[in-house]
C-alpha atoms as a PDB file:
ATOM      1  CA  UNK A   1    -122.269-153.285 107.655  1.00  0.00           C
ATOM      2  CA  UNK A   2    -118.870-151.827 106.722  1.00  0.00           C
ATOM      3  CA  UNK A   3    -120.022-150.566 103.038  1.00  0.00           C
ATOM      4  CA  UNK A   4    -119.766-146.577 102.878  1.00  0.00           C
ATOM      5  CA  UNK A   5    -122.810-146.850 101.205  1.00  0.00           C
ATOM      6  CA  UNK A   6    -125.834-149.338 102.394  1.00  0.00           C
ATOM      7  CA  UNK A   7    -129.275-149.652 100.695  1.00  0.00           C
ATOM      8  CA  UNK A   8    -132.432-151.238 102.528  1.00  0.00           C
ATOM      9  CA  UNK A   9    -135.932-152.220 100.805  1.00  0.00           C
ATOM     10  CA  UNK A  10    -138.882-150.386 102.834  1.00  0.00           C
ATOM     11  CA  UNK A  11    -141.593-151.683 101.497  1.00  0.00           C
ATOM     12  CA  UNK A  12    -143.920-149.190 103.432  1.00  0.00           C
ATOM     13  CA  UNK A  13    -147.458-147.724 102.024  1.00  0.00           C
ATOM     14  CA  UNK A  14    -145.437-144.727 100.910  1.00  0.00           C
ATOM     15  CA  UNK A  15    -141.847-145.084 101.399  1.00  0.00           C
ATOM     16  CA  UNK A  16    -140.078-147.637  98.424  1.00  0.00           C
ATOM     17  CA  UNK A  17    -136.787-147.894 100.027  1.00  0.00           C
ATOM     18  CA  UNK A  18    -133.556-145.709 102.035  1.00  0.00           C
ATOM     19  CA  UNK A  19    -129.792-145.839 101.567  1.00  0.00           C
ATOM     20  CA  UNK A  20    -127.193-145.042 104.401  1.00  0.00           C
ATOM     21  CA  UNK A  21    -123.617-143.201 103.522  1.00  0.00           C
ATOM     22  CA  UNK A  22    -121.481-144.349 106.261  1.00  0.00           C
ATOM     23  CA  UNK A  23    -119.131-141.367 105.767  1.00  0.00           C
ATOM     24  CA  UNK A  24    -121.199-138.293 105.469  1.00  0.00           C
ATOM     25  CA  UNK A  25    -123.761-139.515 107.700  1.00  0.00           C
ATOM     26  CA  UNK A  26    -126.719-138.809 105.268  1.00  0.00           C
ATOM     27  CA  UNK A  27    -129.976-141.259 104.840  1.00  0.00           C
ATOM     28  CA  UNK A  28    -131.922-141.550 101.699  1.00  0.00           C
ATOM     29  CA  UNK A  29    -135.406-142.020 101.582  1.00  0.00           C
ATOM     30  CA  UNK A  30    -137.280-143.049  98.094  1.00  0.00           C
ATOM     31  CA  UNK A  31    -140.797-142.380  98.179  1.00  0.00           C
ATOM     32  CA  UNK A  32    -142.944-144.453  95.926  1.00  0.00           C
ATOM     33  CA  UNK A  33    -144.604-141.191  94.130  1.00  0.00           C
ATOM     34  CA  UNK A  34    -141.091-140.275  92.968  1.00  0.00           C
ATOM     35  CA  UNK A  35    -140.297-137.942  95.459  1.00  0.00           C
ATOM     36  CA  UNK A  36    -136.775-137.881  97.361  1.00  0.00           C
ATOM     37  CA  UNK A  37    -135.570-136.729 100.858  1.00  0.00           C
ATOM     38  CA  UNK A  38    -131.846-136.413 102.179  1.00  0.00           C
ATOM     39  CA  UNK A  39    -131.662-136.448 105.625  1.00  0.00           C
ATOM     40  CA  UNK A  40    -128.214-134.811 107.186  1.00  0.00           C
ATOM     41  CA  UNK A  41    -126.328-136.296 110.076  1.00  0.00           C
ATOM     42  CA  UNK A  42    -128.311-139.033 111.048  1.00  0.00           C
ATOM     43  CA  UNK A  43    -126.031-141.640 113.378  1.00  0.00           C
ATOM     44  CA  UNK A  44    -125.429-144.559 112.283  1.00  0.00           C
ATOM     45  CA  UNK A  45    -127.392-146.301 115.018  1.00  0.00           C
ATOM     46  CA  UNK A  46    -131.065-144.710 113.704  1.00  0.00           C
ATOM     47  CA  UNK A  47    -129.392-146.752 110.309  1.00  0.00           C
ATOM     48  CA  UNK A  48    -128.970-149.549 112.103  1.00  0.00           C
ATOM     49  CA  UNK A  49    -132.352-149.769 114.126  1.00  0.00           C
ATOM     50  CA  UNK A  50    -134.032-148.729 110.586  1.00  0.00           C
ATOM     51  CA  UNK A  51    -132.079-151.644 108.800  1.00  0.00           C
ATOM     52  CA  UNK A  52    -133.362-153.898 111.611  1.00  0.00           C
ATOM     53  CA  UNK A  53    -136.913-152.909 112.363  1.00  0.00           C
ATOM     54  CA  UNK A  54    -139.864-155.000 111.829  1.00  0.00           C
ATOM     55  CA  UNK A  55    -141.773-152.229 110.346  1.00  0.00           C
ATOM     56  CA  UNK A  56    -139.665-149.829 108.551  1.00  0.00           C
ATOM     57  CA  UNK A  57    -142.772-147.148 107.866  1.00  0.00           C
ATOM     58  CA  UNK A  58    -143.378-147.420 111.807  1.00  0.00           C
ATOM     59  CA  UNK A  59    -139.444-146.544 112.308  1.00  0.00           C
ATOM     60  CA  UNK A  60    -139.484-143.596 109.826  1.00  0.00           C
ATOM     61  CA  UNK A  61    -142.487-142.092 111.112  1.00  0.00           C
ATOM     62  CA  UNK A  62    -140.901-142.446 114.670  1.00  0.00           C
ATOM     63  CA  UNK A  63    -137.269-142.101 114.704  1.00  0.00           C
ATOM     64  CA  UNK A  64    -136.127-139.935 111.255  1.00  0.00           C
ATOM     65  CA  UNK A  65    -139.193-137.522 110.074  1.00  0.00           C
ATOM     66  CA  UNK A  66    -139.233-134.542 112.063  1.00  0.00           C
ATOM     67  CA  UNK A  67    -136.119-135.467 114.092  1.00  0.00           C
ATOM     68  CA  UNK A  68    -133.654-134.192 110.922  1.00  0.00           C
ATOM     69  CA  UNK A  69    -132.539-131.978 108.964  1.00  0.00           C
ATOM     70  CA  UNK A  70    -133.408-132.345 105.209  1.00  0.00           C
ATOM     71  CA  UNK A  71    -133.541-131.516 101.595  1.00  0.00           C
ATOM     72  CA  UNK A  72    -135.651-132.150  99.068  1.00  0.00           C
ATOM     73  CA  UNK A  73    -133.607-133.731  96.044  1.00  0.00           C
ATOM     74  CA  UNK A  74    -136.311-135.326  93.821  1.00  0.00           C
END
């Protein structure tokens, strides 16, 4: 995964799919009702265990809401 920018399907009940900017440090996550979320500073390892996890929605819920700081962008 050397791409400054990396995109992952979710394919949760409410989360579409996330995308990873390996410079900034920022994840992406695309709700399916249209609604967007930058999260700031995540390490690239929470990308990495989110790229790799079994259940994405689980991971999310677990490892990235509530553990960032983020913006609403859409």
């Amino acid at each position: 995964m050397s791409n400054i920018i990396e995109k992952v399907l979710v394919d949760s009940e409410c989360i579409h799919d996330a995308k990873y900017n390996n410079v900034t440090k920022r994840l992406t996550l695309f709700y399916k009702s249209g609604v967007v979320y930058d999260y700031e500073r995540v390490p690239s390892f929470y990308w990495h265990g989110l790229f790799n996890a079994s259940s994405k929605g689980k991971f999310i819920n677990s490892h990235i809401i509530g553990q960032w700081e983020y913006n609403k962008v859409g």
